[in-house]
C-alpha atoms as a PDB file:
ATOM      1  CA  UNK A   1       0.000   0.000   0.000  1.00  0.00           C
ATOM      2  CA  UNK A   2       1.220   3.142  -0.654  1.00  0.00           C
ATOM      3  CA  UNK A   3       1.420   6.276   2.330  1.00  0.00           C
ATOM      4  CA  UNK A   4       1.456   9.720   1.607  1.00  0.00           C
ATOM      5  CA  UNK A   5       4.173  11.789   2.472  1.00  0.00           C
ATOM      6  CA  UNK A   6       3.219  15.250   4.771  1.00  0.00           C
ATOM      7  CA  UNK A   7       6.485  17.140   3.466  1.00  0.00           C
ATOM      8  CA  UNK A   8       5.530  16.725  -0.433  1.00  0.00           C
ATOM      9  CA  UNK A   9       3.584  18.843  -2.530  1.00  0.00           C
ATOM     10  CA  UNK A  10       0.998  15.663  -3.681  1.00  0.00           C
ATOM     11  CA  UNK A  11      -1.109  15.933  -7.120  1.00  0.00           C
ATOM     12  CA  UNK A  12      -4.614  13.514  -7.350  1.00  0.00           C
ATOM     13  CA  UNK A  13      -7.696  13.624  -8.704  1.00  0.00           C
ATOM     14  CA  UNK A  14     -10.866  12.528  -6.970  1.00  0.00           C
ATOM     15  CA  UNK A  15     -12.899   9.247  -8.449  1.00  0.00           C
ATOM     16  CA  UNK A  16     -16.623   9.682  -8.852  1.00  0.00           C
ATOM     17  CA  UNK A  17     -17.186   6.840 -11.407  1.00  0.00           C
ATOM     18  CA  UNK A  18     -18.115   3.534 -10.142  1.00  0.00           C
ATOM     19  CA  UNK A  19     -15.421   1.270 -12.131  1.00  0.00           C
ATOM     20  CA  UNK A  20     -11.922   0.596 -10.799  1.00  0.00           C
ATOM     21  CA  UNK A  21     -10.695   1.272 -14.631  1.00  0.00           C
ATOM     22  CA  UNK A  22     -11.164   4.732 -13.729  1.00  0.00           C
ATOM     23  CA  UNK A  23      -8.468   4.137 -10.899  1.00  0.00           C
ATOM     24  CA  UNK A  24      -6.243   2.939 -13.094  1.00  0.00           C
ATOM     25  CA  UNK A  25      -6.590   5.554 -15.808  1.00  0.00           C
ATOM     26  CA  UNK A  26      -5.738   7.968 -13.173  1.00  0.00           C
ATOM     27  CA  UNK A  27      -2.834   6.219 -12.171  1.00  0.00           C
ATOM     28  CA  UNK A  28      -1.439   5.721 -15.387  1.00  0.00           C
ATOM     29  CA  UNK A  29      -1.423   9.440 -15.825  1.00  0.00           C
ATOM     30  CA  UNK A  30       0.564   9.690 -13.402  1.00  0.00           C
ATOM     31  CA  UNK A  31      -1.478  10.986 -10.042  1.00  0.00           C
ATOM     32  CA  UNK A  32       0.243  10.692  -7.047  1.00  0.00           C
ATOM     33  CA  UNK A  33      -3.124   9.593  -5.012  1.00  0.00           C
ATOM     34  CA  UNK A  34      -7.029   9.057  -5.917  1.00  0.00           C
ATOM     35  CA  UNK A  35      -9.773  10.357  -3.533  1.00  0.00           C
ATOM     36  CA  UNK A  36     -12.298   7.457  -3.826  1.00  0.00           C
ATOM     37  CA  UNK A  37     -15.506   9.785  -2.983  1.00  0.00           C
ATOM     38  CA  UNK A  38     -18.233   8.071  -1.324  1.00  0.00           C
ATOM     39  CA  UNK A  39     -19.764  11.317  -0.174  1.00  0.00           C
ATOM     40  CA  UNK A  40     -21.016  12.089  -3.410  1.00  0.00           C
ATOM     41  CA  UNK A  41     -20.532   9.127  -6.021  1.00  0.00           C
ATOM     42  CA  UNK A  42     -22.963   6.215  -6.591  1.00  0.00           C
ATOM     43  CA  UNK A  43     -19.972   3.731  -4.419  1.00  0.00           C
ATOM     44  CA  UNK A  44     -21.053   1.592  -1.995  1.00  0.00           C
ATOM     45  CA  UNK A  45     -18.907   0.033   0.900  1.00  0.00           C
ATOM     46  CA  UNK A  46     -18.668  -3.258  -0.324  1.00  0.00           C
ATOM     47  CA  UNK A  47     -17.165  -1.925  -4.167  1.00  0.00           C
ATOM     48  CA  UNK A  48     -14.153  -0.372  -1.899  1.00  0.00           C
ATOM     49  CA  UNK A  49     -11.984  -3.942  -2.283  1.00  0.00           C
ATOM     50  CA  UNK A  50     -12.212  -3.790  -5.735  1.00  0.00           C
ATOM     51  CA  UNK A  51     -11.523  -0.125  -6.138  1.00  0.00           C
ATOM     52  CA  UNK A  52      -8.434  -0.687  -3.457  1.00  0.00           C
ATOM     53  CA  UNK A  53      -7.208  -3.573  -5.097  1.00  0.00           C
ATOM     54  CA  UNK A  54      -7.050  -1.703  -8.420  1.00  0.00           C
ATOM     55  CA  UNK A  55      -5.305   1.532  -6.463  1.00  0.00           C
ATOM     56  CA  UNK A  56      -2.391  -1.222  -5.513  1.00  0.00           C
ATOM     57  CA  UNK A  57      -2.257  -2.891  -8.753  1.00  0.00           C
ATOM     58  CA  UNK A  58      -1.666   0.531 -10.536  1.00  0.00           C
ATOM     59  CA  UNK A  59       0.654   1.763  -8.302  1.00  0.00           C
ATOM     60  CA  UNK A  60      -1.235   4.870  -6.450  1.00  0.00           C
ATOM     61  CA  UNK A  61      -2.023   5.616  -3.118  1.00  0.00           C
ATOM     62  CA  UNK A  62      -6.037   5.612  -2.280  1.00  0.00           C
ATOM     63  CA  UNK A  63      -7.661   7.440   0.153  1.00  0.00           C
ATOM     64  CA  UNK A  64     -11.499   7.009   0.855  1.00  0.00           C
ATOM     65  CA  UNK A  65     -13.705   9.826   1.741  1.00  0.00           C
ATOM     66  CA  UNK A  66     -16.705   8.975   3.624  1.00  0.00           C
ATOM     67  CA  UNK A  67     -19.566   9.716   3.673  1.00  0.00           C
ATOM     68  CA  UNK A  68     -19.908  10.812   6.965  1.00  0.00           C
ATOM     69  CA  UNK A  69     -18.181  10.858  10.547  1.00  0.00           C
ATOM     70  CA  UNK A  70     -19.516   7.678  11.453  1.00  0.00           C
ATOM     71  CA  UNK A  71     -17.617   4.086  12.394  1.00  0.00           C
ATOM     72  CA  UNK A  72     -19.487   2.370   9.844  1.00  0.00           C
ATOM     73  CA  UNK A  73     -18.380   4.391   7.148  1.00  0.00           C
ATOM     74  CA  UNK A  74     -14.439   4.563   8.756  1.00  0.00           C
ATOM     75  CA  UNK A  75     -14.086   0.719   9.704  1.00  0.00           C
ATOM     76  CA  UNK A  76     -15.101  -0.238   6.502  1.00  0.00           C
ATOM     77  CA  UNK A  77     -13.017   2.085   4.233  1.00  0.00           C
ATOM     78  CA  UNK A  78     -10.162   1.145   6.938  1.00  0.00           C
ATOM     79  CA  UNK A  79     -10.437  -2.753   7.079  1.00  0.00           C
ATOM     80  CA  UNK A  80     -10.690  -2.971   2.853  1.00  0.00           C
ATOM     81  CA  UNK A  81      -7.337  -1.560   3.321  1.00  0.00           C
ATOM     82  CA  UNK A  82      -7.467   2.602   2.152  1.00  0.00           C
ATOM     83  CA  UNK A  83      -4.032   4.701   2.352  1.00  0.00           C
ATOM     84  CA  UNK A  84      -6.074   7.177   3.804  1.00  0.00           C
ATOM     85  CA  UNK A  85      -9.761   8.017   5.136  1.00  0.00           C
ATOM     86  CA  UNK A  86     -11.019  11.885   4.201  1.00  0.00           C
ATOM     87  CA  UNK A  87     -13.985  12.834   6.380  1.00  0.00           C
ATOM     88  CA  UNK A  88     -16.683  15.699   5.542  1.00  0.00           C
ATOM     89  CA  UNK A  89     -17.767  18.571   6.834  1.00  0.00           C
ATOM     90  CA  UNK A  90     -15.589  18.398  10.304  1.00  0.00           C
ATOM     91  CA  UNK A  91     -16.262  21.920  12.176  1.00  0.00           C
ATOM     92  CA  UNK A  92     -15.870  21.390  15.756  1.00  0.00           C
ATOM     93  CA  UNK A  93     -12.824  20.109  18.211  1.00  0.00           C
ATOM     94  CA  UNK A  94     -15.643  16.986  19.929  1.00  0.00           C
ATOM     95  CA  UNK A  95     -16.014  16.129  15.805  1.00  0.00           C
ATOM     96  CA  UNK A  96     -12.112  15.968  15.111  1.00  0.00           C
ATOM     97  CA  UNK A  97     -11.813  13.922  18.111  1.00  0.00           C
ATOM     98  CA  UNK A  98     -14.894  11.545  17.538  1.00  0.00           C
ATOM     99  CA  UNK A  99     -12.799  10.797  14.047  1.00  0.00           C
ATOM    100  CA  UNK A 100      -9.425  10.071  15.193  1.00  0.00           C
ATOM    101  CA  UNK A 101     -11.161   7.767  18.317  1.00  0.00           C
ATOM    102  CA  UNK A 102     -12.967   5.972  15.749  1.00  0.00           C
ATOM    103  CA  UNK A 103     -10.066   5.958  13.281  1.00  0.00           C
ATOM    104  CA  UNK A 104      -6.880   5.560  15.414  1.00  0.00           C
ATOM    105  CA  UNK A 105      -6.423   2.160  17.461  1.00  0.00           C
ATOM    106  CA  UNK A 106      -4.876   2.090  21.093  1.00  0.00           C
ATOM    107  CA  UNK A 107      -3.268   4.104  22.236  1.00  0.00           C
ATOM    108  CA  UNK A 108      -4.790   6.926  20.262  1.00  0.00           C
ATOM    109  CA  UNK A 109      -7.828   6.089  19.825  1.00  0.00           C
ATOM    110  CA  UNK A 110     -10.756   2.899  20.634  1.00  0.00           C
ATOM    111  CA  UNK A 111     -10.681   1.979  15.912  1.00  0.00           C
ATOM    112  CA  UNK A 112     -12.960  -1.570  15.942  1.00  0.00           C
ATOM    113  CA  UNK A 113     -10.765  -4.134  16.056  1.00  0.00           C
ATOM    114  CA  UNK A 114     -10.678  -6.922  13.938  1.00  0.00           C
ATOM    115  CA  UNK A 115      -7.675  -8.707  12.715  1.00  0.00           C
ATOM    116  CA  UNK A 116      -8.564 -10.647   9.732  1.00  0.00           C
ATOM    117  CA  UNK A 117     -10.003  -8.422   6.996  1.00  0.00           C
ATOM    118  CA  UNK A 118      -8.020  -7.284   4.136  1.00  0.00           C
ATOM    119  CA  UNK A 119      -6.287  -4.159   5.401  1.00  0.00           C
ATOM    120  CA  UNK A 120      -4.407  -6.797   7.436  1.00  0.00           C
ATOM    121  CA  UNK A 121      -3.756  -9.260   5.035  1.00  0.00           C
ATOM    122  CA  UNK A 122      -6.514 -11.084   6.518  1.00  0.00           C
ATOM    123  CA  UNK A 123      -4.454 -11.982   9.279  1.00  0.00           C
ATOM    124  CA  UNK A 124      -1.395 -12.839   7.061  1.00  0.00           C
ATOM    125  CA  UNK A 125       0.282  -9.800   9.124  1.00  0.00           C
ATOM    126  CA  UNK A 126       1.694 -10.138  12.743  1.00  0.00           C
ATOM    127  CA  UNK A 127      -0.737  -8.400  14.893  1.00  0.00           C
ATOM    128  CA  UNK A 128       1.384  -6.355  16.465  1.00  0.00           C
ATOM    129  CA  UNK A 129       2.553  -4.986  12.873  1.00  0.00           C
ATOM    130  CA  UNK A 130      -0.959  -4.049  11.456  1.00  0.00           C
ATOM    131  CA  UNK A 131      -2.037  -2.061  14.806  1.00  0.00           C
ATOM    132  CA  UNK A 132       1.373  -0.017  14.806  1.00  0.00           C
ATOM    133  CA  UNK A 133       1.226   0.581  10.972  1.00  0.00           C
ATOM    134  CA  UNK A 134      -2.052   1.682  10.911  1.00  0.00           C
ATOM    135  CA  UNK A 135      -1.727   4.058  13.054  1.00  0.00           C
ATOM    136  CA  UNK A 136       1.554   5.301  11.794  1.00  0.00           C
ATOM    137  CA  UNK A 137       0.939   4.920   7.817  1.00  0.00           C
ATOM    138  CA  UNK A 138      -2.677   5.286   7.575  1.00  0.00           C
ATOM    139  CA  UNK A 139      -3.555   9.351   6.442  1.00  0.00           C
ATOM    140  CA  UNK A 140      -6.513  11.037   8.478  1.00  0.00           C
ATOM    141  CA  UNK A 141      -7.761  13.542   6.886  1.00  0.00           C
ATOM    142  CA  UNK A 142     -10.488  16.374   8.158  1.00  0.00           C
ATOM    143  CA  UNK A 143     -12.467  18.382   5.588  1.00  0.00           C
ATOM    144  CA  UNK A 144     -12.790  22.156   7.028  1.00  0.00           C
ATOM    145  CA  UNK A 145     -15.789  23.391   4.776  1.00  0.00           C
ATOM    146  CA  UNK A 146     -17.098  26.259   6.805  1.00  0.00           C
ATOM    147  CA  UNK A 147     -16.339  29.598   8.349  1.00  0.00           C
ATOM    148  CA  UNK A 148     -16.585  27.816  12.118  1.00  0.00           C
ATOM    149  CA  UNK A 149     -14.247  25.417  11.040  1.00  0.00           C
ATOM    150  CA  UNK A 150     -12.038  28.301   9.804  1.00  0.00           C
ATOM    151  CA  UNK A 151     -12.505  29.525  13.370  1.00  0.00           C
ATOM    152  CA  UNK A 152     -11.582  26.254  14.863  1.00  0.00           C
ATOM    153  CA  UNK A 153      -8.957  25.147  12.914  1.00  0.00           C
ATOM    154  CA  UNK A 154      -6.262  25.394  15.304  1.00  0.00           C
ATOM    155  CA  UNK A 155      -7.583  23.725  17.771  1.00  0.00           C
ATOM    156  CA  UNK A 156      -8.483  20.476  15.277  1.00  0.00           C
ATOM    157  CA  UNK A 157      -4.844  20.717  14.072  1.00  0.00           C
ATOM    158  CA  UNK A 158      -3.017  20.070  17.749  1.00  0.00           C
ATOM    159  CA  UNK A 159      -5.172  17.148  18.175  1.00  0.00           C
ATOM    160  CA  UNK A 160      -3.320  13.930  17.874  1.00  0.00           C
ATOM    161  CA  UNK A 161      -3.422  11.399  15.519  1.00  0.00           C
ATOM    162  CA  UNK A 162      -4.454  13.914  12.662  1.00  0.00           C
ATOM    163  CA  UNK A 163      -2.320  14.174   9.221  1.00  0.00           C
ATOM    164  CA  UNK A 164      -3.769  16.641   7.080  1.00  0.00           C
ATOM    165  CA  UNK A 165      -6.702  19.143   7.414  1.00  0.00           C
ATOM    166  CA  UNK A 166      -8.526  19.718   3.842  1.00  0.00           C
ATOM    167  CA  UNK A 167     -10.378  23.377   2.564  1.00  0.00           C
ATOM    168  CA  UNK A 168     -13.146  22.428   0.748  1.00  0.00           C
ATOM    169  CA  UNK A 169     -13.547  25.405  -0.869  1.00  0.00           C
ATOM    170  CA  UNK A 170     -17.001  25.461  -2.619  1.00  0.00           C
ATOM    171  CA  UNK A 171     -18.628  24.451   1.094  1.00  0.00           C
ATOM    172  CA  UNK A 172     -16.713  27.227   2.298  1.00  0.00           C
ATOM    173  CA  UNK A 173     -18.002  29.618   0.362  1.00  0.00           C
ATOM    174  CA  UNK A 174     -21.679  28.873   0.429  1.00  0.00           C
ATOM    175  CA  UNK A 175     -20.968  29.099   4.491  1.00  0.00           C
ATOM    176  CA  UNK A 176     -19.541  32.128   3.835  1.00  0.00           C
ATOM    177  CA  UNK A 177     -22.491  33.445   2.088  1.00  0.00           C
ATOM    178  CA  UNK A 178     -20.642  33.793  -1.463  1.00  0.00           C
ATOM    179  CA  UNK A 179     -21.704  30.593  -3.055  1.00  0.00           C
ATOM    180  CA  UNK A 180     -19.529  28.853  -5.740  1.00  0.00           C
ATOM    181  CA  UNK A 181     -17.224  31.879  -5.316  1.00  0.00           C
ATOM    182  CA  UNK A 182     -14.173  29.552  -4.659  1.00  0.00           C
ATOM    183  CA  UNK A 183     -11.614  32.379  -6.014  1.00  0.00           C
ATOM    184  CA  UNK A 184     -13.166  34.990  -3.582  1.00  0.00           C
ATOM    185  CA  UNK A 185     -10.547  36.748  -1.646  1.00  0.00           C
ATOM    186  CA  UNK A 186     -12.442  36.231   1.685  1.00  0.00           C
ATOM    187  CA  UNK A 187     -12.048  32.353   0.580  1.00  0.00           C
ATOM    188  CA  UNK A 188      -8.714  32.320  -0.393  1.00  0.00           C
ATOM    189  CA  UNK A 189      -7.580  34.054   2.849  1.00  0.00           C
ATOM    190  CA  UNK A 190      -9.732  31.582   5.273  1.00  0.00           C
ATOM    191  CA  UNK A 191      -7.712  28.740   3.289  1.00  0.00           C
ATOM    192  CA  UNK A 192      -4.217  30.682   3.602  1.00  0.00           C
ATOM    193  CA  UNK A 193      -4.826  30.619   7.356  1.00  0.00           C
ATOM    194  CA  UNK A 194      -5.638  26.618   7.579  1.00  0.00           C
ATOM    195  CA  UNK A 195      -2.414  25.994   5.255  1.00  0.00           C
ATOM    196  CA  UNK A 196      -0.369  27.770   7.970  1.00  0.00           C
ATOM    197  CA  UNK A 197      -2.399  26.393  10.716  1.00  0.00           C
ATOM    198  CA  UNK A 198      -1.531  23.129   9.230  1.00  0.00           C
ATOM    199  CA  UNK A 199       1.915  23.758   8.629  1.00  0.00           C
ATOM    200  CA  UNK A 200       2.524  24.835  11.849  1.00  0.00           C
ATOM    201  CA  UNK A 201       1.123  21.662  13.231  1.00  0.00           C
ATOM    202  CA  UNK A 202       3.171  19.376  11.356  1.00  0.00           C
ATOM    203  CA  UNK A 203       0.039  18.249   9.003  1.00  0.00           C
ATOM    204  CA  UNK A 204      -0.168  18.450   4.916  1.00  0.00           C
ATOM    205  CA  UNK A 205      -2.811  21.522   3.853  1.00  0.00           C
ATOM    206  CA  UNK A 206      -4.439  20.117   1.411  1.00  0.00           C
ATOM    207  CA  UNK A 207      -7.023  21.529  -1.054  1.00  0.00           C
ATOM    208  CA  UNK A 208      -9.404  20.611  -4.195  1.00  0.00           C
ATOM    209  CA  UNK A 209      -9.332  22.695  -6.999  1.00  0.00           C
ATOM    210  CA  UNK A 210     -10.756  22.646 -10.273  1.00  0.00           C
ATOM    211  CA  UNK A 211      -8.207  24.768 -12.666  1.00  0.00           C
ATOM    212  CA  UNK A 212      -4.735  24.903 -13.112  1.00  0.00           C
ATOM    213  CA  UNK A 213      -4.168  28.203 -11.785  1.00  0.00           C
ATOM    214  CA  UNK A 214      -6.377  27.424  -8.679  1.00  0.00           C
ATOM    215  CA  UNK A 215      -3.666  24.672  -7.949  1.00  0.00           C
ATOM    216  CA  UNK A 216      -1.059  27.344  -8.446  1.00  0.00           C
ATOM    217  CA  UNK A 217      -2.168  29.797  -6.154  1.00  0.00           C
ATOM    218  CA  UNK A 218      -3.375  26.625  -3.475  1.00  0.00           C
ATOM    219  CA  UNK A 219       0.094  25.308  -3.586  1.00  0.00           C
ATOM    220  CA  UNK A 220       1.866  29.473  -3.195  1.00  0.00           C
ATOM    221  CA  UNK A 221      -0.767  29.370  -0.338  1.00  0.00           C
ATOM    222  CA  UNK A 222       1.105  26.562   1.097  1.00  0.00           C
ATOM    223  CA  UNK A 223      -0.982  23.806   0.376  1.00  0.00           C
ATOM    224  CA  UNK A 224       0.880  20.447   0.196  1.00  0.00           C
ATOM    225  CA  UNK A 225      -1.872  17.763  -0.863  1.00  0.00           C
ATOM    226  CA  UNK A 226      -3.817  18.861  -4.355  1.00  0.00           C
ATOM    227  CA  UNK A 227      -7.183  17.300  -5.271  1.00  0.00           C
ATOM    228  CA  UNK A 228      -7.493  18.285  -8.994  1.00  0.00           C
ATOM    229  CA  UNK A 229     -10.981  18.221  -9.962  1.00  0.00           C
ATOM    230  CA  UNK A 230     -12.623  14.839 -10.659  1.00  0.00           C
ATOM    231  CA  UNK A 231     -12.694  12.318 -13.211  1.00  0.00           C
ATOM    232  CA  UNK A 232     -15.912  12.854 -14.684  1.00  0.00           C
ATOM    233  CA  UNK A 233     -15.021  16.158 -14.986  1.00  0.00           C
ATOM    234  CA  UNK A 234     -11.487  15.489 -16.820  1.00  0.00           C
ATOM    235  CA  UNK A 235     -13.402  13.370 -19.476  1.00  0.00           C
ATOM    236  CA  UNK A 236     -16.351  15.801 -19.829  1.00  0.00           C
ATOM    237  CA  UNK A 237     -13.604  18.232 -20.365  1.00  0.00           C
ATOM    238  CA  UNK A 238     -11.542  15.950 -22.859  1.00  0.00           C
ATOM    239  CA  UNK A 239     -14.802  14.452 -24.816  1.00  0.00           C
ATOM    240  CA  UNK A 240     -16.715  18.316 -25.333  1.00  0.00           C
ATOM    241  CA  UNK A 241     -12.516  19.404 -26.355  1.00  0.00           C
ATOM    242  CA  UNK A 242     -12.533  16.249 -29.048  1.00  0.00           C
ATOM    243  CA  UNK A 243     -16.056  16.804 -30.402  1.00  0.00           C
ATOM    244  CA  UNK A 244     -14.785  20.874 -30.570  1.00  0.00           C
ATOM    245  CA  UNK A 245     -11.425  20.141 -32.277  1.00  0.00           C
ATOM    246  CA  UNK A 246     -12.925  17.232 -35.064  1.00  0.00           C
ATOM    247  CA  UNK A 247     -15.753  19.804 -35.935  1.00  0.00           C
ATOM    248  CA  UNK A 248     -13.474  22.844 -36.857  1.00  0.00           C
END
């Protein structure tokens, strides 16, 4: 499985489509990581083995976002055997430290423990191995979508057993009262402060954008980890660019 690094500047893209193939287009092109997005894609729980399994095959790391702060969602995106989980919509220090106790196994936290799913080799792995690696190698990731979790944001970044804190920037916005108004400078200066609120803290600022000069200005705003856009998105793009460029 591969981990993601906190000190790199990280390119992925997030999967909506509900096919492993699209994991391994991505990671043929050469994406550091996919964001398997069960927040707002048609995947299910039990399609996350597949999906993982192509991730590994292909060579890229996988996180899973969930679709909620729940241990349902967590334990099973953790047992298939994700590189990383991404929760939404985390605004409060009690939600940051509901995910990492659900997330994080002893000492950090009280993860469901279960030693023979695939995330463990289905037991193939010494115990004590899969518990310490899981807790070192496996990414935790907290969306802050909205002006309270601007305002909060320090406070969820000292909490242990947290790698990377994630502006979702169109959530942001709407909170903010500017909807879809991700380039707004009121939104790019409430991300500026979580990528230095992250830094500080030893986490990866992370980001999704949807243009190449959003990633620009994400990454001189210190983010480290760039979601960039989706792939439905990317072949929407490429298909209306083909049917342009064969009509001319």
């Amino acid at each position: 499985m591969r981990t993601l690094d906190k000190s790199k500047t990280l390119f992925g893209t997030f999967i909506e489509l509900p096919t492993p193939a699209s994991i391994e287009i991505a990671a043929h092109a050469g994406w550091d990581f996919v964001v398997i997005d069960c927040e707002h894609a048609p995947i299910a729980t039990n399609m996350l083995p597949e999906y993982l399994r192509a991730a590994e095959a292909s060579g890229v790391a996988a996180i899973v976002r969930v679709a909620m702060n729940n241990a349902e969602w967590l334990q099973a995106a953790l047992d298939s055997g994700a590189a990383g989980v991404q929760i939404p919509q985390i605004a409060s220090v009690e939600q940051a430290r509901a995910a990492v106790e659900m997330a994080r196994f002893h000492p950090i936290g009280k993860r469901g423990f279960n030693h023979f799913v695939r995330a463990a080799r289905y037991s193939a792995e010494p115990l004590a191995e899969y518990v310490a690696r899981s807790n070192k190698d496996t990414a935790l990731i907290l969306q802050l979508e909205s002006a309270n979790a601007v305002t909060n944001a320090d406070l969820i970044a000292a909490i242990p057993g947290v790698d990377a804190i994630f502006v979702g920037p169109y959530d942001l916005s709407q909170s903010m009262g500017i909807p879809g108004d991700v380039n707004h400078p009121a939104v790019l200066a409430a991300g500026q402060r979580v990528m230095a609120t992250a830094a500080s803290n030893g986490l990866a600022g992370a980001v999704f954008v949807n243009t190449v000069q959003a990633a620009r200005t994400w990454v001189a705003n210190g983010a480290r980890w760039i979601s960039f856009s989706t792939d439905t998105f990317l072949l929407s793009e490429a298909q209306r660019n083909a049917r342009a460029a064969v009509a001319s």
